[in-house]
PDB file of N, CA and C in Angstrom:
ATOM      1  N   UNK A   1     -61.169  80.373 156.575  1.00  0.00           N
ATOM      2  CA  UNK A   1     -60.100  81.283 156.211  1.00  0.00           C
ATOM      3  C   UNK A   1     -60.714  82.657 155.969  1.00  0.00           C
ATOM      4  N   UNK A   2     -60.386  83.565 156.552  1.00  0.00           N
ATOM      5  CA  UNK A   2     -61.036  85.326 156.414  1.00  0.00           C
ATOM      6  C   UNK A   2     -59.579  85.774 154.862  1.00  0.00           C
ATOM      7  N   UNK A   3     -60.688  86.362 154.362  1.00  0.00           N
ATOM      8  CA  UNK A   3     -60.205  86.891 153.025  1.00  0.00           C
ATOM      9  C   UNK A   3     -58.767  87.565 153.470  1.00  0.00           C
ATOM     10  N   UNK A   4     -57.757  88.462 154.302  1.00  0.00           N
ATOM     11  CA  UNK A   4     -56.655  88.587 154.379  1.00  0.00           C
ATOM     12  C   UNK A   4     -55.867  87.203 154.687  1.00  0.00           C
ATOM     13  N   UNK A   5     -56.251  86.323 154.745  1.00  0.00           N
ATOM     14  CA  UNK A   5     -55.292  84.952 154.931  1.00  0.00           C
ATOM     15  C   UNK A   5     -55.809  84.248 153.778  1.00  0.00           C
ATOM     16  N   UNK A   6     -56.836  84.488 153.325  1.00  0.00           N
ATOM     17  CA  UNK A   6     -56.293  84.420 151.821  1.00  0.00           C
ATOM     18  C   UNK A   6     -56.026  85.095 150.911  1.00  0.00           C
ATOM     19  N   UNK A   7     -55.920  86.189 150.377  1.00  0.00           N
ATOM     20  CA  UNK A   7     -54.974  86.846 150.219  1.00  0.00           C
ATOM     21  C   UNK A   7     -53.603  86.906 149.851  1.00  0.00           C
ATOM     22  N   UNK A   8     -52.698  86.536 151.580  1.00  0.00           N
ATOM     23  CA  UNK A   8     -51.921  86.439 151.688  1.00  0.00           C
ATOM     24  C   UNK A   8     -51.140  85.372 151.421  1.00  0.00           C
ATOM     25  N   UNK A   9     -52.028  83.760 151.005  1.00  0.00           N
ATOM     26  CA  UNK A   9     -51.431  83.072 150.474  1.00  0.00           C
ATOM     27  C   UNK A   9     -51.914  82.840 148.995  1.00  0.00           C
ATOM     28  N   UNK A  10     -50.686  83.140 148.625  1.00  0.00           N
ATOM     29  CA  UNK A  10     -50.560  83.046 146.893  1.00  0.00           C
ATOM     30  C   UNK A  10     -48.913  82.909 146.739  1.00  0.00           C
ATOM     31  N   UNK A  11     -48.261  82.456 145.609  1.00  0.00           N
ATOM     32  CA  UNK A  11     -47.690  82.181 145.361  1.00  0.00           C
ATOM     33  C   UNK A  11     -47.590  82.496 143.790  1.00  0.00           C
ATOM     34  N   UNK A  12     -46.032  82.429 142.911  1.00  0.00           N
ATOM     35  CA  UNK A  12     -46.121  82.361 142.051  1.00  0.00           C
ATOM     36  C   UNK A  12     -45.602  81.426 141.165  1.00  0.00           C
ATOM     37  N   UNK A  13     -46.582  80.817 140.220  1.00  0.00           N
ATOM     38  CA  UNK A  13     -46.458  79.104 139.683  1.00  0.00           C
ATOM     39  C   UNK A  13     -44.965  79.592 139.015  1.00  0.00           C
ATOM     40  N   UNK A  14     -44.525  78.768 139.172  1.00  0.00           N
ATOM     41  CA  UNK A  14     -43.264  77.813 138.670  1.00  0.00           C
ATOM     42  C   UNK A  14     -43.720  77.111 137.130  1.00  0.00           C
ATOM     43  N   UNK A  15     -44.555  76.128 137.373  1.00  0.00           N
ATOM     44  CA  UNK A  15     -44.764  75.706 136.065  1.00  0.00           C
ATOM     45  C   UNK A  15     -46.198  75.138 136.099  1.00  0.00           C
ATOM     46  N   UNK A  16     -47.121  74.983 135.510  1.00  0.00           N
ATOM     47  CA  UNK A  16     -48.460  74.361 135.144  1.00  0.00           C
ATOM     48  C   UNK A  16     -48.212  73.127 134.813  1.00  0.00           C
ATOM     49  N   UNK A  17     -49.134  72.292 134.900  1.00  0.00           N
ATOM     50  CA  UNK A  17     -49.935  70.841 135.192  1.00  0.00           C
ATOM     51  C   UNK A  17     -49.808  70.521 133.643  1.00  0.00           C
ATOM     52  N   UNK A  18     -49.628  69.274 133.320  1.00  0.00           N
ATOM     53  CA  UNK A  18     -50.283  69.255 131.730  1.00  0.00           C
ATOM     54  C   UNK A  18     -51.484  69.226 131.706  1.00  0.00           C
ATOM     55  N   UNK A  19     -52.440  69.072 132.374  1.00  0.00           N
ATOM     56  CA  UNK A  19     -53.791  69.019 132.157  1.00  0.00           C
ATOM     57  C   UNK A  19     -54.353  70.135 131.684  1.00  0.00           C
ATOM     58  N   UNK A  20     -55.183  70.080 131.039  1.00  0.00           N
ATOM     59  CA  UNK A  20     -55.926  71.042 130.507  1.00  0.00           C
ATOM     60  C   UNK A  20     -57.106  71.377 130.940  1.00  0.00           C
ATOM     61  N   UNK A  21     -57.979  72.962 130.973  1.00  0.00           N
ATOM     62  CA  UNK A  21     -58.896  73.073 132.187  1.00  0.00           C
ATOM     63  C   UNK A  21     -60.285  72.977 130.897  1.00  0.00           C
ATOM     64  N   UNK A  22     -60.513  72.425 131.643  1.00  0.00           N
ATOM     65  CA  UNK A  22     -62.186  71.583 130.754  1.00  0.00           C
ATOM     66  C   UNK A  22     -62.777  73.026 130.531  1.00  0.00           C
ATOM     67  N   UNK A  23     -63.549  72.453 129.156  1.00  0.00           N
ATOM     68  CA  UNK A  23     -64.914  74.029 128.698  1.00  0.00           C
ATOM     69  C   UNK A  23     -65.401  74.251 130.085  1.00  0.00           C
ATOM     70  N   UNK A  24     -66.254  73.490 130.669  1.00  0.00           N
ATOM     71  CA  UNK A  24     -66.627  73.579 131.323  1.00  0.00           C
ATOM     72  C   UNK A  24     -66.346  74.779 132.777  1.00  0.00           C
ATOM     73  N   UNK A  25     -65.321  73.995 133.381  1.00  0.00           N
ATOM     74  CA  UNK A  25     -64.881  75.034 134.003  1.00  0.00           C
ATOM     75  C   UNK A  25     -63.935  76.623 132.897  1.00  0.00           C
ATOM     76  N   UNK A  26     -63.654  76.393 131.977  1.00  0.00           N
ATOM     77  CA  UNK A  26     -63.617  77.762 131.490  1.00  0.00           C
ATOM     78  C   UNK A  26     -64.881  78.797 131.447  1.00  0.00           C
ATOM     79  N   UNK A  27     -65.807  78.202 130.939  1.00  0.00           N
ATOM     80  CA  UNK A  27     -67.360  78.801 130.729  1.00  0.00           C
ATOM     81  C   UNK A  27     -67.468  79.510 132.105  1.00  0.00           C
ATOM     82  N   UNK A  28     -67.114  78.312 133.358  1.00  0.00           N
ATOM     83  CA  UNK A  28     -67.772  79.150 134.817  1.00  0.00           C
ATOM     84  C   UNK A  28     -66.820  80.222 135.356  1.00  0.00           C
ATOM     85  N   UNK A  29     -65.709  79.989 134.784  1.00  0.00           N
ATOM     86  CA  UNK A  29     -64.429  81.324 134.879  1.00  0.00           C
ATOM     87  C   UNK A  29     -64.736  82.553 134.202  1.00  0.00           C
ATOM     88  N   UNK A  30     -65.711  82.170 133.107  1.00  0.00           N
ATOM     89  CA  UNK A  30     -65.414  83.472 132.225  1.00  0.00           C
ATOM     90  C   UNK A  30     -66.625  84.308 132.722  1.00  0.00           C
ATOM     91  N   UNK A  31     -67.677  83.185 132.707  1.00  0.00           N
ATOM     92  CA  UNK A  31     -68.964  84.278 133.249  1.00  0.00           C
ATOM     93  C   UNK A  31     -68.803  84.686 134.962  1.00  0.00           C
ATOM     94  N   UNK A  32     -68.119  84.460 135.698  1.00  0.00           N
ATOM     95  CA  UNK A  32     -67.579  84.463 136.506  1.00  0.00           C
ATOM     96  C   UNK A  32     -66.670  85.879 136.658  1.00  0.00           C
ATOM     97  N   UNK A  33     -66.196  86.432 135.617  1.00  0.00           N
ATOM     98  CA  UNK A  33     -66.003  87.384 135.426  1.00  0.00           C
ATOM     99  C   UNK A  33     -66.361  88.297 134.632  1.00  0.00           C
ATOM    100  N   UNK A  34     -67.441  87.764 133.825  1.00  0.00           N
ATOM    101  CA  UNK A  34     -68.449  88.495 133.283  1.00  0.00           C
ATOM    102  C   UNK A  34     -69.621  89.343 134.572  1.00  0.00           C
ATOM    103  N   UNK A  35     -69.846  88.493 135.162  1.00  0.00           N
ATOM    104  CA  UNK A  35     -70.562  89.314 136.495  1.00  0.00           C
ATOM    105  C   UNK A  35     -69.993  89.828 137.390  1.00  0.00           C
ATOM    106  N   UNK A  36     -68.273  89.624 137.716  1.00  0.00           N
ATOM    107  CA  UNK A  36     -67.926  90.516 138.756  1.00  0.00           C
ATOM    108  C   UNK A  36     -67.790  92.187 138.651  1.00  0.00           C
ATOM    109  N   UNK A  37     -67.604  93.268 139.492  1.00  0.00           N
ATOM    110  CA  UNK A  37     -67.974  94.283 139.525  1.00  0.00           C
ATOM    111  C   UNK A  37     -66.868  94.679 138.922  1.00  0.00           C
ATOM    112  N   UNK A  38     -67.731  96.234 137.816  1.00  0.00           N
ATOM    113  CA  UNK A  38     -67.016  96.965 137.319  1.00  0.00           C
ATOM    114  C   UNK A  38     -67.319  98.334 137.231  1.00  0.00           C
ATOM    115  N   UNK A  39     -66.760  99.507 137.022  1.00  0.00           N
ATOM    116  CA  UNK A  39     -67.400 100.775 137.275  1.00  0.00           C
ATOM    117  C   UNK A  39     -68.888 100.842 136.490  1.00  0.00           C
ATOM    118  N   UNK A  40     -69.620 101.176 137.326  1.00  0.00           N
ATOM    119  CA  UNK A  40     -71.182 101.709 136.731  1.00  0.00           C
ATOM    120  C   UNK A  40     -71.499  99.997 135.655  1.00  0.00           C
ATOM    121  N   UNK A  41     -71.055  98.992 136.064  1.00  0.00           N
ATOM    122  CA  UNK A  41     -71.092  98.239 135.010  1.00  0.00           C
ATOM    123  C   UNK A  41     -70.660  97.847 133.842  1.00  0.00           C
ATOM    124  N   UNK A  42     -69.994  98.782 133.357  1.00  0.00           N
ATOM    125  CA  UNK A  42     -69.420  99.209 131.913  1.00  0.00           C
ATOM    126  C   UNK A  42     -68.470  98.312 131.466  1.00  0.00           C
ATOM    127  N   UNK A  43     -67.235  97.570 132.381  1.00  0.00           N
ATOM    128  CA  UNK A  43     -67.167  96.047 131.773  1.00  0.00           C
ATOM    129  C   UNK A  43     -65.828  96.793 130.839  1.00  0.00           C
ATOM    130  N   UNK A  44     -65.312  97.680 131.042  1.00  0.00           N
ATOM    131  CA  UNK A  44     -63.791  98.118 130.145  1.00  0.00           C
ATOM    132  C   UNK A  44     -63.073  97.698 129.644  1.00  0.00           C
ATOM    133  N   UNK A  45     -63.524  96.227 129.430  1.00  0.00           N
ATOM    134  CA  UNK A  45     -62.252  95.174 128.666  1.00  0.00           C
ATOM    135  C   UNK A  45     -63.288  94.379 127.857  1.00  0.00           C
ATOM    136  N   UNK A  46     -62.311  93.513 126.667  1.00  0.00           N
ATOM    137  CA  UNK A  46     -62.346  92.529 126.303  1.00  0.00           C
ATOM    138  C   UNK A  46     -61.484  91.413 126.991  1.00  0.00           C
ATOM    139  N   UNK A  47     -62.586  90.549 126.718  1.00  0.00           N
ATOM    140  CA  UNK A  47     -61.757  89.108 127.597  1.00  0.00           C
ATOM    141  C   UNK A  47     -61.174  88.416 126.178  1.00  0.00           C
ATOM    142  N   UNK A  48     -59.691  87.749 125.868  1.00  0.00           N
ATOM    143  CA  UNK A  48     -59.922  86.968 124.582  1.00  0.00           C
ATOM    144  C   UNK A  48     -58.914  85.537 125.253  1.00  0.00           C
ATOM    145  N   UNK A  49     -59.782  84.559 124.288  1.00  0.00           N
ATOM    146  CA  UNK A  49     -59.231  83.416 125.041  1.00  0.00           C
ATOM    147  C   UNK A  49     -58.744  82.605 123.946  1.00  0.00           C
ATOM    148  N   UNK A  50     -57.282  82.429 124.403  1.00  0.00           N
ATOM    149  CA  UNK A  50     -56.072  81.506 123.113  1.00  0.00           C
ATOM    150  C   UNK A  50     -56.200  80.665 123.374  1.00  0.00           C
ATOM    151  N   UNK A  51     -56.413  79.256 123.011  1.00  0.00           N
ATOM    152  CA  UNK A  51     -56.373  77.528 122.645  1.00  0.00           C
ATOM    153  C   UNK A  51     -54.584  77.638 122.004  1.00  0.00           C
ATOM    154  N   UNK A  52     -55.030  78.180 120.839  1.00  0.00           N
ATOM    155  CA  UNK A  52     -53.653  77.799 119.830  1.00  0.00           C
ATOM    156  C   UNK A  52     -52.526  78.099 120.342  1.00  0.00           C
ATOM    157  N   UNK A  53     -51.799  76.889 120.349  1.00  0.00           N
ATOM    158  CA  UNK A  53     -50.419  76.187 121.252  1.00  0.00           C
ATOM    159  C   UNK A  53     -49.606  77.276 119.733  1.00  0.00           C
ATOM    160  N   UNK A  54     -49.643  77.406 118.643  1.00  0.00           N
ATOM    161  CA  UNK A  54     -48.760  78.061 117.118  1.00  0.00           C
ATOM    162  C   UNK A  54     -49.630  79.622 118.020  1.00  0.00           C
ATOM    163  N   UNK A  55     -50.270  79.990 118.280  1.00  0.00           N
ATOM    164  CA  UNK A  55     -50.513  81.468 118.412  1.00  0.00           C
ATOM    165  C   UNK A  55     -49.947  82.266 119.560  1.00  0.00           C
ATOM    166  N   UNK A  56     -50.273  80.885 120.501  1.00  0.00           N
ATOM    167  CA  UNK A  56     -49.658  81.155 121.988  1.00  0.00           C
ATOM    168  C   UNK A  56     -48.110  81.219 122.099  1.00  0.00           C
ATOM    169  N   UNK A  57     -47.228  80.320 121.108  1.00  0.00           N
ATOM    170  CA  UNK A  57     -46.146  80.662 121.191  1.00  0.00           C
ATOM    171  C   UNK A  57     -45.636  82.290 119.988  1.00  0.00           C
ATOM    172  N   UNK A  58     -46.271  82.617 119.002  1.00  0.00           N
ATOM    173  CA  UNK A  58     -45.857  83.773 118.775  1.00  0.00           C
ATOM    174  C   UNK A  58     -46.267  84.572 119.429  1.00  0.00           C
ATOM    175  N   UNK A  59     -46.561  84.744 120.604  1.00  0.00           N
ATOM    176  CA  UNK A  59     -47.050  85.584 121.393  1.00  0.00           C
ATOM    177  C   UNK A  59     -45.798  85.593 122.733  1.00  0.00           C
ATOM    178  N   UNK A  60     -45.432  84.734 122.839  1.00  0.00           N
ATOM    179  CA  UNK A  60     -44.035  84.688 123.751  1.00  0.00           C
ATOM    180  C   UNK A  60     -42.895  85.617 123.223  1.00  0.00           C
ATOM    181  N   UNK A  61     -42.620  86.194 122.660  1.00  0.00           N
ATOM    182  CA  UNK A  61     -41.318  87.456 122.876  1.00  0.00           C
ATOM    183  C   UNK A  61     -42.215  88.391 123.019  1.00  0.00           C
ATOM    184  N   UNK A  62     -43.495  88.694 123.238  1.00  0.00           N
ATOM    185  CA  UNK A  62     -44.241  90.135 123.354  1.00  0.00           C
ATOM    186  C   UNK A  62     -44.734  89.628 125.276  1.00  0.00           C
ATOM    187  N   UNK A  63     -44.492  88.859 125.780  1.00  0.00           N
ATOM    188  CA  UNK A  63     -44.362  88.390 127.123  1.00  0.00           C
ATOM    189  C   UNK A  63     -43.623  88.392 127.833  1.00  0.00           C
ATOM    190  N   UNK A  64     -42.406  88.983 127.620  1.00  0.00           N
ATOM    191  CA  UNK A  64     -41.094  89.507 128.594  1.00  0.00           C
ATOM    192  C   UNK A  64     -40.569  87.624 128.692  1.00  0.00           C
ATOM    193  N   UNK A  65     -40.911  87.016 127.472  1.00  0.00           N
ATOM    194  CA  UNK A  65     -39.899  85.555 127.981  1.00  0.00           C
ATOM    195  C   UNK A  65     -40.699  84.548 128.453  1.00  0.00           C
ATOM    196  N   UNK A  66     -41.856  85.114 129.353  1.00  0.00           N
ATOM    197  CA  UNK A  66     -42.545  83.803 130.553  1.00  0.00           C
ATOM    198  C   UNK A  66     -43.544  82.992 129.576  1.00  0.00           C
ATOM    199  N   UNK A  67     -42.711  81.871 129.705  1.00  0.00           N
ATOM    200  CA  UNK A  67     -43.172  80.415 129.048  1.00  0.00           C
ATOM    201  C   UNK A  67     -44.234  79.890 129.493  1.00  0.00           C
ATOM    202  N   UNK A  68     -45.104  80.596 130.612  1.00  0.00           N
ATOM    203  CA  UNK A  68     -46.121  80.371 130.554  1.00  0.00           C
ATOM    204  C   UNK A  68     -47.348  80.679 129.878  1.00  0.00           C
ATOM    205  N   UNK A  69     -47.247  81.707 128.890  1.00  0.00           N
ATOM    206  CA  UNK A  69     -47.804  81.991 127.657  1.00  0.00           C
ATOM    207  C   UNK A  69     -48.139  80.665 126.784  1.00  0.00           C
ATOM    208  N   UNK A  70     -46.800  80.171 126.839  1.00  0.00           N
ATOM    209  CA  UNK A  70     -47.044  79.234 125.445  1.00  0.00           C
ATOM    210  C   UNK A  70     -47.313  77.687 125.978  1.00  0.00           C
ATOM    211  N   UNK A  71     -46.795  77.463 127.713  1.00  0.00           N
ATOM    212  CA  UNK A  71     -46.889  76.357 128.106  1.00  0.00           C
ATOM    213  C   UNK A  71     -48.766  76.225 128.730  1.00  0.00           C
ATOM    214  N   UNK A  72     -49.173  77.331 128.783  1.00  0.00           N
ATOM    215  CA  UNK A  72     -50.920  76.570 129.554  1.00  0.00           C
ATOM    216  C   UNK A  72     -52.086  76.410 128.797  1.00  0.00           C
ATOM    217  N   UNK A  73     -52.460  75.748 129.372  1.00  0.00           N
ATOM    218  CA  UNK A  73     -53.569  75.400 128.210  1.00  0.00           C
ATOM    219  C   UNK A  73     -54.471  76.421 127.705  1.00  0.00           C
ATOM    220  N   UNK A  74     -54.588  77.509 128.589  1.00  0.00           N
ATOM    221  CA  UNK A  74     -55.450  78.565 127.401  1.00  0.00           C
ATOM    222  C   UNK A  74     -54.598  79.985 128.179  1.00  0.00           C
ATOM    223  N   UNK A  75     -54.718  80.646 127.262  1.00  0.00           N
ATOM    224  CA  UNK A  75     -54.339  81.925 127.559  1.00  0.00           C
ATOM    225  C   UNK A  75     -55.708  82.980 127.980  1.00  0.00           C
ATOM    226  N   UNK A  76     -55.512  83.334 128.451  1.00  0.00           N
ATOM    227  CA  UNK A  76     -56.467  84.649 128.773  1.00  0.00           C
ATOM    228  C   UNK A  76     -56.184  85.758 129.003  1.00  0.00           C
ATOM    229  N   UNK A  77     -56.512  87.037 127.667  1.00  0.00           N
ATOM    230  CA  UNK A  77     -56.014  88.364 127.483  1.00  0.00           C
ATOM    231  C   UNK A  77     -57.379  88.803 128.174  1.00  0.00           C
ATOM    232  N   UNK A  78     -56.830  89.944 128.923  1.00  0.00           N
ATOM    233  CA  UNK A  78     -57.980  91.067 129.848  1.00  0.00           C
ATOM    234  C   UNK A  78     -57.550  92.349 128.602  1.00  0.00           C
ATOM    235  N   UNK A  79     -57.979  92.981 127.539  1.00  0.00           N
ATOM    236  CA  UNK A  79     -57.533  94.009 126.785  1.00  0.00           C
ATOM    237  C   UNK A  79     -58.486  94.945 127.135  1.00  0.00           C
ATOM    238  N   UNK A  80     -57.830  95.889 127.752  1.00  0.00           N
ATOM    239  CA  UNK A  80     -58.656  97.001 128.314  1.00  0.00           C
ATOM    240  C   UNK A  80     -58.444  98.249 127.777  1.00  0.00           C
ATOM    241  N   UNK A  81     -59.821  99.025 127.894  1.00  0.00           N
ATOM    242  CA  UNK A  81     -60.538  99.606 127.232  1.00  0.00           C
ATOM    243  C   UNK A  81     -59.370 101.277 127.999  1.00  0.00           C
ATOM    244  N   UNK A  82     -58.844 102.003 127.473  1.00  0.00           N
ATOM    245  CA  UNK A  82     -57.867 103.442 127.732  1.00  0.00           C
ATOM    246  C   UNK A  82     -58.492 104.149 127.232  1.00  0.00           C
ATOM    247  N   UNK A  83     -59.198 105.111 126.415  1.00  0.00           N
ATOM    248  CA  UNK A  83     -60.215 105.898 126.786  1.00  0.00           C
ATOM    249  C   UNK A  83     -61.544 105.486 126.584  1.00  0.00           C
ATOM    250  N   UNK A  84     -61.940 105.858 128.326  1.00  0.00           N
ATOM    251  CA  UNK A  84     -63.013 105.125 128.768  1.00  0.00           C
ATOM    252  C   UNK A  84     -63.779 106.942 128.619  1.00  0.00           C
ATOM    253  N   UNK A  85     -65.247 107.736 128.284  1.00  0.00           N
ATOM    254  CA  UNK A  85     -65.705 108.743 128.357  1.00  0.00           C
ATOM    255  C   UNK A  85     -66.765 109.414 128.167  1.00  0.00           C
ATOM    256  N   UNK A  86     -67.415 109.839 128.209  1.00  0.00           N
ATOM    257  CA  UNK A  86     -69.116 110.110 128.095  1.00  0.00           C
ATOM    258  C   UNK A  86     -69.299 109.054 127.040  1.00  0.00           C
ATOM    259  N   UNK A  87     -68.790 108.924 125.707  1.00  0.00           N
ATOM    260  CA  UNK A  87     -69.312 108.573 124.430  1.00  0.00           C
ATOM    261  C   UNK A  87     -69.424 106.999 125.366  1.00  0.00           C
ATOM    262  N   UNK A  88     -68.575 105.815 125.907  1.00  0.00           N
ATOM    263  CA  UNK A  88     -68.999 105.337 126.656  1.00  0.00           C
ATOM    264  C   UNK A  88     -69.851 104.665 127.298  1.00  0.00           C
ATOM    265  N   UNK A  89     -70.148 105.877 128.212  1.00  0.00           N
ATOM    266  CA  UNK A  89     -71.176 106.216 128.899  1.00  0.00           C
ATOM    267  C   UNK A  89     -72.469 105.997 128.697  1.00  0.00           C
ATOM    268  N   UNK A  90     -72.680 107.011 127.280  1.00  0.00           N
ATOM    269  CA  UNK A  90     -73.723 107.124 126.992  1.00  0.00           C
ATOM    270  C   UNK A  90     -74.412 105.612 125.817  1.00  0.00           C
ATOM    271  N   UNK A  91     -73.326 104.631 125.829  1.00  0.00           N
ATOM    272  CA  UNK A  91     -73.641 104.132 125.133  1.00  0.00           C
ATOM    273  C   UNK A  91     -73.832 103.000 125.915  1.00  0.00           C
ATOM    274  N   UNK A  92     -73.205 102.897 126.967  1.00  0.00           N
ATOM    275  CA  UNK A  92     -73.960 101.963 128.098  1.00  0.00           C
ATOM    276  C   UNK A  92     -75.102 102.261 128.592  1.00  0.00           C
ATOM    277  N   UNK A  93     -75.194 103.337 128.250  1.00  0.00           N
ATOM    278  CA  UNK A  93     -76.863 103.275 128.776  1.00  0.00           C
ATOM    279  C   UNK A  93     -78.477 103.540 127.982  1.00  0.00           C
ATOM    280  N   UNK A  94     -77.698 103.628 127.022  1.00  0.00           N
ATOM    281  CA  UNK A  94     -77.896 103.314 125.648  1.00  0.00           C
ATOM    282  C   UNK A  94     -78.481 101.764 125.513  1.00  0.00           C
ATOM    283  N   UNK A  95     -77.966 101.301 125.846  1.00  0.00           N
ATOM    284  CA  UNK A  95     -77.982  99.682 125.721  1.00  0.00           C
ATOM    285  C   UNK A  95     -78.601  99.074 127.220  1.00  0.00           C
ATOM    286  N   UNK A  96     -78.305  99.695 128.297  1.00  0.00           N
ATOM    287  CA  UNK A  96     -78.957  99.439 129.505  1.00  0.00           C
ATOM    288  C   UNK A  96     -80.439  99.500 129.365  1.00  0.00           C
ATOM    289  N   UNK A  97     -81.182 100.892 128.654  1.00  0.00           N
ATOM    290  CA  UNK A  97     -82.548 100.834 128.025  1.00  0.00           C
ATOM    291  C   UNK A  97     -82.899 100.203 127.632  1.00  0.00           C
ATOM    292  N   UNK A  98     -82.380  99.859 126.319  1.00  0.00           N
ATOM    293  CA  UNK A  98     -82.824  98.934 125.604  1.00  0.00           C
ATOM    294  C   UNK A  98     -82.858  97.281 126.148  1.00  0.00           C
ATOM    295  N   UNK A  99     -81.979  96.941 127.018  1.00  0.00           N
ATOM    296  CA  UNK A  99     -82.430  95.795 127.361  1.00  0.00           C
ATOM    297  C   UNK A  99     -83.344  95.278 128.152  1.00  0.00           C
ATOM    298  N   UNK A 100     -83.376  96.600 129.365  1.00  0.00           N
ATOM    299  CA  UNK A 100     -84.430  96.792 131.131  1.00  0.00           C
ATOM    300  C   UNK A 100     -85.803  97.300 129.754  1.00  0.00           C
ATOM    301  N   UNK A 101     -85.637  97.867 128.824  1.00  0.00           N
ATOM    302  CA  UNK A 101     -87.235  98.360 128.018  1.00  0.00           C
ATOM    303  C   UNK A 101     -87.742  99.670 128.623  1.00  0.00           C
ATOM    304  N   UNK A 102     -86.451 100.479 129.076  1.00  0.00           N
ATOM    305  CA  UNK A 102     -86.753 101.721 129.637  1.00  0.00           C
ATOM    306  C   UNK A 102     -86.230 102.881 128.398  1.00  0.00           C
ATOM    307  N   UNK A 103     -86.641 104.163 128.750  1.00  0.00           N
ATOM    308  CA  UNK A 103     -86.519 105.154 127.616  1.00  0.00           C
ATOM    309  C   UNK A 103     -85.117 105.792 128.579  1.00  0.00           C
ATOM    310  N   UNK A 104     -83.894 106.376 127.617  1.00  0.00           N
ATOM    311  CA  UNK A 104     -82.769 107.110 128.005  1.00  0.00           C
ATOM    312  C   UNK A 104     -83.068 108.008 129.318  1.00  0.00           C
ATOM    313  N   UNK A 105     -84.001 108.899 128.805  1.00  0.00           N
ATOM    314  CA  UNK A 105     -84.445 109.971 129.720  1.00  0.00           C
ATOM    315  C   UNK A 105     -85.069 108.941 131.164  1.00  0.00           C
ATOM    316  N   UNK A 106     -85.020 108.209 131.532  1.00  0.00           N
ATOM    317  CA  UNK A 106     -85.535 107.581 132.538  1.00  0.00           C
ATOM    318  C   UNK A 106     -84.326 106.791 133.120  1.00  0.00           C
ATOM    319  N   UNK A 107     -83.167 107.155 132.608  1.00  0.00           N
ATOM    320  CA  UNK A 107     -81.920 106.385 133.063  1.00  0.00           C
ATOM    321  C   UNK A 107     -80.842 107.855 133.205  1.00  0.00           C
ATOM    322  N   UNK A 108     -81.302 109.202 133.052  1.00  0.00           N
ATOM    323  CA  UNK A 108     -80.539 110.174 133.605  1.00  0.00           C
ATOM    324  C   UNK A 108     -79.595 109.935 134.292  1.00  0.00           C
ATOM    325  N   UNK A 109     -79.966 109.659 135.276  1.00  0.00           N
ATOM    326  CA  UNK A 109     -79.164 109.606 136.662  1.00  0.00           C
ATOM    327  C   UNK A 109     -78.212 108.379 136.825  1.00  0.00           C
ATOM    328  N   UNK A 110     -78.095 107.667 135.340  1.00  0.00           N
ATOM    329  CA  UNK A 110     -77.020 107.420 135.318  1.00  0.00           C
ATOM    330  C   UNK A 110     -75.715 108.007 135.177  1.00  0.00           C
ATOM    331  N   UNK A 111     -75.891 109.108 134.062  1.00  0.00           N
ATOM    332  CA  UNK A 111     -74.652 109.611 133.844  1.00  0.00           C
ATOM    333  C   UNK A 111     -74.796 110.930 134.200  1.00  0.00           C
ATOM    334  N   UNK A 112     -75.242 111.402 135.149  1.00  0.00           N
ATOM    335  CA  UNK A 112     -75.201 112.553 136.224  1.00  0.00           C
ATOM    336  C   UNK A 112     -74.274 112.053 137.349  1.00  0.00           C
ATOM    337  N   UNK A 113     -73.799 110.672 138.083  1.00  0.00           N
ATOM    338  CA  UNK A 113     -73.505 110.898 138.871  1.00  0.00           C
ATOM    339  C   UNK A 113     -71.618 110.487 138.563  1.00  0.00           C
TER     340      UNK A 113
END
């Protein structure tokens, strides 16, 4: 299948499975999107992940209604980051140093471009 034929088939669920999706495969979902690409790396969201069936349903009238909030087994909020800006920036790379064991000034050309 070439990525426009898949793509193009998707659909939108009706209703979820009772099953519930194992740690397991949650863990490989999440880092899974822990490594996919994001500007310069920077990663602009929090990921937060609901279990609670009592949290997940007070969270249904702030969902426009869709009962799939409260009916799947985990919820997953993408809460993203609205001003994104040098401060940022500089603090991703800030932290990019410190982890590679490089000095700021040797990571310039990060936030030059």
């Amino acid at each position: 299948m070439n990525i426009l034929d898949a793509l193009n088939w998707r659909y939108a669920v009706k209703k979820f499975s009772d099953k519930k999706v194992t740690n397991e495969n949650l863990k490989e979902l999440l880092e899974a999107t822990r490594l996919s690409a994001s500007g310069y790396g920077l990663q602009p969201y929090k990921i937060i992940v609901i279990e609670s069936v009592e949290l997940r349903g007070k969270l249904l009238p702030y969902s426009f209604g869709q009962d799939k909030v409260a009916e799947s087994s985990h919820l997953i909020i993408f809460a993203a980051h609205t001003d994104i800006g040098d401060c940022t920036v500089d603090r991703y790379i800030k932290k990019h140093a410190q982890v590679i064991g490089k000095s700021i000034e040797q990571l310039n050309n990060f936030s030059n471009t």
